[in-house]
Protein backbone atom coordinates (compact mmCIF):
# COMPACT_ATOMS: atom_id res chain seq x y z
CA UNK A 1 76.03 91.02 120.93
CA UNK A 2 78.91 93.67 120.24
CA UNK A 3 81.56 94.02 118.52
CA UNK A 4 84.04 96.83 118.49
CA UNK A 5 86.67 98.40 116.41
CA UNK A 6 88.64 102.00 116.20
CA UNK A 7 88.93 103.39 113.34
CA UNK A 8 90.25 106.78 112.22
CA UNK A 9 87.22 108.47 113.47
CA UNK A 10 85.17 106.67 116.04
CA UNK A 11 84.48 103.39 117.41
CA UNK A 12 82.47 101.34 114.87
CA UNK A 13 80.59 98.57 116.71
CA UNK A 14 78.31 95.82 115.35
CA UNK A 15 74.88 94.67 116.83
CA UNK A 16 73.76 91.14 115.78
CA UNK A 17 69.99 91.81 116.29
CA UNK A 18 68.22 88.43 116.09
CA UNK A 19 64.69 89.45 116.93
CA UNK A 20 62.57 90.78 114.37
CA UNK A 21 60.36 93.39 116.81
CA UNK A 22 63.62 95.03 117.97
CA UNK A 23 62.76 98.63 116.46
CA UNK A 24 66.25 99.21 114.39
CA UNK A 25 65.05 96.02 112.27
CA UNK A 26 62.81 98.16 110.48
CA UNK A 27 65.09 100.65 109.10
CA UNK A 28 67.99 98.06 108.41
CA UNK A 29 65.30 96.23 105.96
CA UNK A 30 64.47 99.35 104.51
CA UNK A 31 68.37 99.65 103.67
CA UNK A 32 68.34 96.07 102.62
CA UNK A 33 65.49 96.38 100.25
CA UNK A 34 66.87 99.70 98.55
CA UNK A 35 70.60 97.83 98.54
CA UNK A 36 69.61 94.66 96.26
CA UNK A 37 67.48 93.83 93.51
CA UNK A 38 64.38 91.71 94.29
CA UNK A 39 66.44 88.61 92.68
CA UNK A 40 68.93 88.56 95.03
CA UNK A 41 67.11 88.89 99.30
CA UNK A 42 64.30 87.38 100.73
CA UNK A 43 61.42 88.48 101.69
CA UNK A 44 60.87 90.16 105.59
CA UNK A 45 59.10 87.51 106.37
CA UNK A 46 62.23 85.02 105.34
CA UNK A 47 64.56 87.61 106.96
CA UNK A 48 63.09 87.66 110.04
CA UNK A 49 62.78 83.88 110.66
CA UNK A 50 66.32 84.22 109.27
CA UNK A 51 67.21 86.22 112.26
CA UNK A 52 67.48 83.63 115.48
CA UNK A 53 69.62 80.94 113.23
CA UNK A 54 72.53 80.13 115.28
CA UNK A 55 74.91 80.81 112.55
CA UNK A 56 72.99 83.74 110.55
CA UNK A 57 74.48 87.07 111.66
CA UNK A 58 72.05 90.18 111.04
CA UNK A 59 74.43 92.64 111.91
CA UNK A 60 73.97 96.68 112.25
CA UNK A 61 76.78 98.82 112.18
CA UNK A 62 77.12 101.75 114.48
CA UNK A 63 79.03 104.59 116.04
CA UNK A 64 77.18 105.49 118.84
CA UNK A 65 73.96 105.79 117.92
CA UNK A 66 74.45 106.65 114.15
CA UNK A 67 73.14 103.57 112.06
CA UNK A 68 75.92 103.06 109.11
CA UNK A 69 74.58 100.27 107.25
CA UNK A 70 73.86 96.21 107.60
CA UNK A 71 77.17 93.93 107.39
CA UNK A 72 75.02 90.17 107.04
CA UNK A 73 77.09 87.11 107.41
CA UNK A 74 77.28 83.32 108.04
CA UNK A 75 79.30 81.73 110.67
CA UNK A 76 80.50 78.53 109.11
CA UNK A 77 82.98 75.95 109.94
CA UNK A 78 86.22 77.49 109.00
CA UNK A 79 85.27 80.63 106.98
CA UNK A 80 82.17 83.53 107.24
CA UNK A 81 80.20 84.28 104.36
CA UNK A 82 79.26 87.58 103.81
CA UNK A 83 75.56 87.17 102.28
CA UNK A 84 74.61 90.58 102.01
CA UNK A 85 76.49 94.59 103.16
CA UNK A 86 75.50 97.44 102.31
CA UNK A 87 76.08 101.01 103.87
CA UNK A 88 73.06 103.95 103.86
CA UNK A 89 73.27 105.91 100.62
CA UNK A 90 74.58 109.13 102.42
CA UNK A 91 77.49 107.71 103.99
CA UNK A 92 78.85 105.46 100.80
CA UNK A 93 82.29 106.98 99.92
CA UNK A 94 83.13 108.03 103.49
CA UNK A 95 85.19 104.82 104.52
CA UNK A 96 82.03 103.03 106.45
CA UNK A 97 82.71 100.05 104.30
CA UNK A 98 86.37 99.97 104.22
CA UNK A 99 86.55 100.33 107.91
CA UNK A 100 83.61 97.04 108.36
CA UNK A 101 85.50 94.64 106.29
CA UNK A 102 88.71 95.71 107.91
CA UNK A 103 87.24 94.48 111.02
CA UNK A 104 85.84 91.43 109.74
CA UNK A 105 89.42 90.75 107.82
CA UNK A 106 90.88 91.56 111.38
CA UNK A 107 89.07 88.98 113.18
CA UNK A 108 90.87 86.00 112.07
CA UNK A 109 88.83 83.66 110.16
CA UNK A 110 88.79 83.69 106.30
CA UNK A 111 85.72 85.33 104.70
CA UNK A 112 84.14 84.53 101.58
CA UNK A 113 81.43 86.87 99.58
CA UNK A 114 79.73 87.16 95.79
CA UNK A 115 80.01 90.22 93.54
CA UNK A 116 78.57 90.83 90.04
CA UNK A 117 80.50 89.72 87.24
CA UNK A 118 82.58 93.11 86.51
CA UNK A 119 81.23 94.40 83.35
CA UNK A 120 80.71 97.76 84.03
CA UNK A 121 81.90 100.54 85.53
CA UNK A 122 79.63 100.31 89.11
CA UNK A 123 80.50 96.33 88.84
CA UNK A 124 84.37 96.97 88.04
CA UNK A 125 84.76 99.78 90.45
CA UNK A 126 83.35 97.16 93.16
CA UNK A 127 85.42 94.15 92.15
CA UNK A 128 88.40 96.70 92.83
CA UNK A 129 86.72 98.27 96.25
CA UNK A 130 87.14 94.44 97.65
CA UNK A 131 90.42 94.18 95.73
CA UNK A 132 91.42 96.99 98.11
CA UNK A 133 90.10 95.44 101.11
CA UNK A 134 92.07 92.36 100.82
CA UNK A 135 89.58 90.38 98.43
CA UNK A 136 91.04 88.11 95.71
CA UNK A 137 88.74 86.69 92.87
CA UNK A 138 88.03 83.08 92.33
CA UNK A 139 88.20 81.49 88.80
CA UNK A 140 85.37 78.88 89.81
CA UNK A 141 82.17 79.55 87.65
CA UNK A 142 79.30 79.98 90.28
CA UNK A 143 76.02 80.84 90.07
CA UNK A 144 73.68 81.74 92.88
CA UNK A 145 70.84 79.81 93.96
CA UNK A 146 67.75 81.87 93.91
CA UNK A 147 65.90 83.66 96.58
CA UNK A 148 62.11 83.44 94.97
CA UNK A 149 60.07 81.23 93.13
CA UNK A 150 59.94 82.84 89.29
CA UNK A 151 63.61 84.04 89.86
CA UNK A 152 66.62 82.59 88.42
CA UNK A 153 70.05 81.76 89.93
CA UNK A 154 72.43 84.62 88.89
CA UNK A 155 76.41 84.00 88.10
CA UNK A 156 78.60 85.78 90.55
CA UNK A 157 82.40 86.00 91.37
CA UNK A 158 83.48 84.49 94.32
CA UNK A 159 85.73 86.65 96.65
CA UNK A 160 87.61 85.53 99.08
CA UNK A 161 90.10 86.82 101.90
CA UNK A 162 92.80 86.76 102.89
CA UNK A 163 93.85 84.60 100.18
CA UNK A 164 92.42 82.73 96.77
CA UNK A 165 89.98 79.72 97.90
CA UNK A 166 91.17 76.75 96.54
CA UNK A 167 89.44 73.97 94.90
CA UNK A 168 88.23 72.41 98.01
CA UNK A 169 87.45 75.71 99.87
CA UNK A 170 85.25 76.93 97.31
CA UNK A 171 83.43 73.17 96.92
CA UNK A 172 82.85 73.68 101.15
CA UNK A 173 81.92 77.25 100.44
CA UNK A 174 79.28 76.40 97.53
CA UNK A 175 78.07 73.06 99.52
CA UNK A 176 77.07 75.24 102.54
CA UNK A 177 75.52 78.13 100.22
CA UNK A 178 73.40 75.79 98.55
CA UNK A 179 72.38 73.90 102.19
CA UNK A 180 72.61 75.63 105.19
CA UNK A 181 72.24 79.33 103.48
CA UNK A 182 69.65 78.45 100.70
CA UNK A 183 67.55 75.95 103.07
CA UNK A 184 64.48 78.46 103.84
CA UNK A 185 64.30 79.33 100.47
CA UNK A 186 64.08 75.87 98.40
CA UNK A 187 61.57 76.09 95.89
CA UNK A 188 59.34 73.29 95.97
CA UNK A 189 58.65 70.88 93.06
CA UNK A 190 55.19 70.98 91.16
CA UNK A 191 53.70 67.65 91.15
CA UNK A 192 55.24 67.95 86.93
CA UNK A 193 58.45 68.51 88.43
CA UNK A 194 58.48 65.29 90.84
């Protein structure tokens, strides 16, 4: 599945792959893996069975045959979530990213996606990268569910585009996160727990 877009340059497409033995899998985990702390992605294992869920894009971007980075997002009812995007180390700077979420933002349906709390200058400088795509910040206090047993949810901002969430966007957003995202990675009660 393709998507298309021209840019300045050339044509950045999208590839939804949604088998784990296509070869290009390999090398968009590796950027996934390098991209985000442990805390915060699944395992391959989880991301591949992740891969053929109706809603769950996996998505590579490319100009031709250049590989640009991963752009991984959730088709919901009324709004995509952005789960995870990152473009390869070399290319960061260059417009790759702009250029993605211009697409996405292009597309028509509002899109929703988590950022570190700004208190630095990588997190600050990111909060005003999405600023700059089109992204406004949510006052809602959110925390992410976590990806691995011995981890710990992690508080987040809440992006959205192309305008604030409100109230009952956000609740939608966070009810979906916490089923239909979260589902494979539940951590099951200890018989103390139950």
């Amino acid at each position: 599945e393709k998507s298309n877009t021209k840019g300045d340059r050339c044509n950045m497409e999208r590839i939804r792959l949604t088998d784990p033995a296509d070869p290009r899998f390999g090398d968009a985990f590796a950027l996934y893996e390098i991209s985000f702390p442990v805390y915060e992605r699944r395992t391959r294992a989880a991301q591949a069975a992740r891969l053929s869920h109706p809603e769950y894009h996996f998505d590579l971007l490319m100009e031709g045959e250049r590989f640009l980075g991963i752009l991984l997002f959730w088709e919901a009812d009324g709004f995509r979530y952005v789960e995870h995007f990152a473009t390869c180390p070399q290319l960061r700077g260059q417009g790759v990213g702009t250029r993605a979420l211009a697409q996405l933002n292009g597309e028509g349906v509002p899109v929703v996606l988590e950022i570190d709390l700004p208190r630095d200058e990588v997190s600050i400088r990111r909060q005003h990268f999405y600023e700059r795509c089109g992204f406004f910040s949510n006052p809602y206090r959110h925390v992410h569910p976590p990806y691995r047993a011995g981890c710990q949810g992690h508080p987040l901002v809440v992006m959205t585009s192309p305008a604030p969430a409100s109230w009952e966007e956000y609740d939608r957003f966070a009810a979906y996160l916490g089923g239909t995202v979260m589902e494979d990675c539940k951590i099951p009660l200890t018989e103390t727990e139950e």
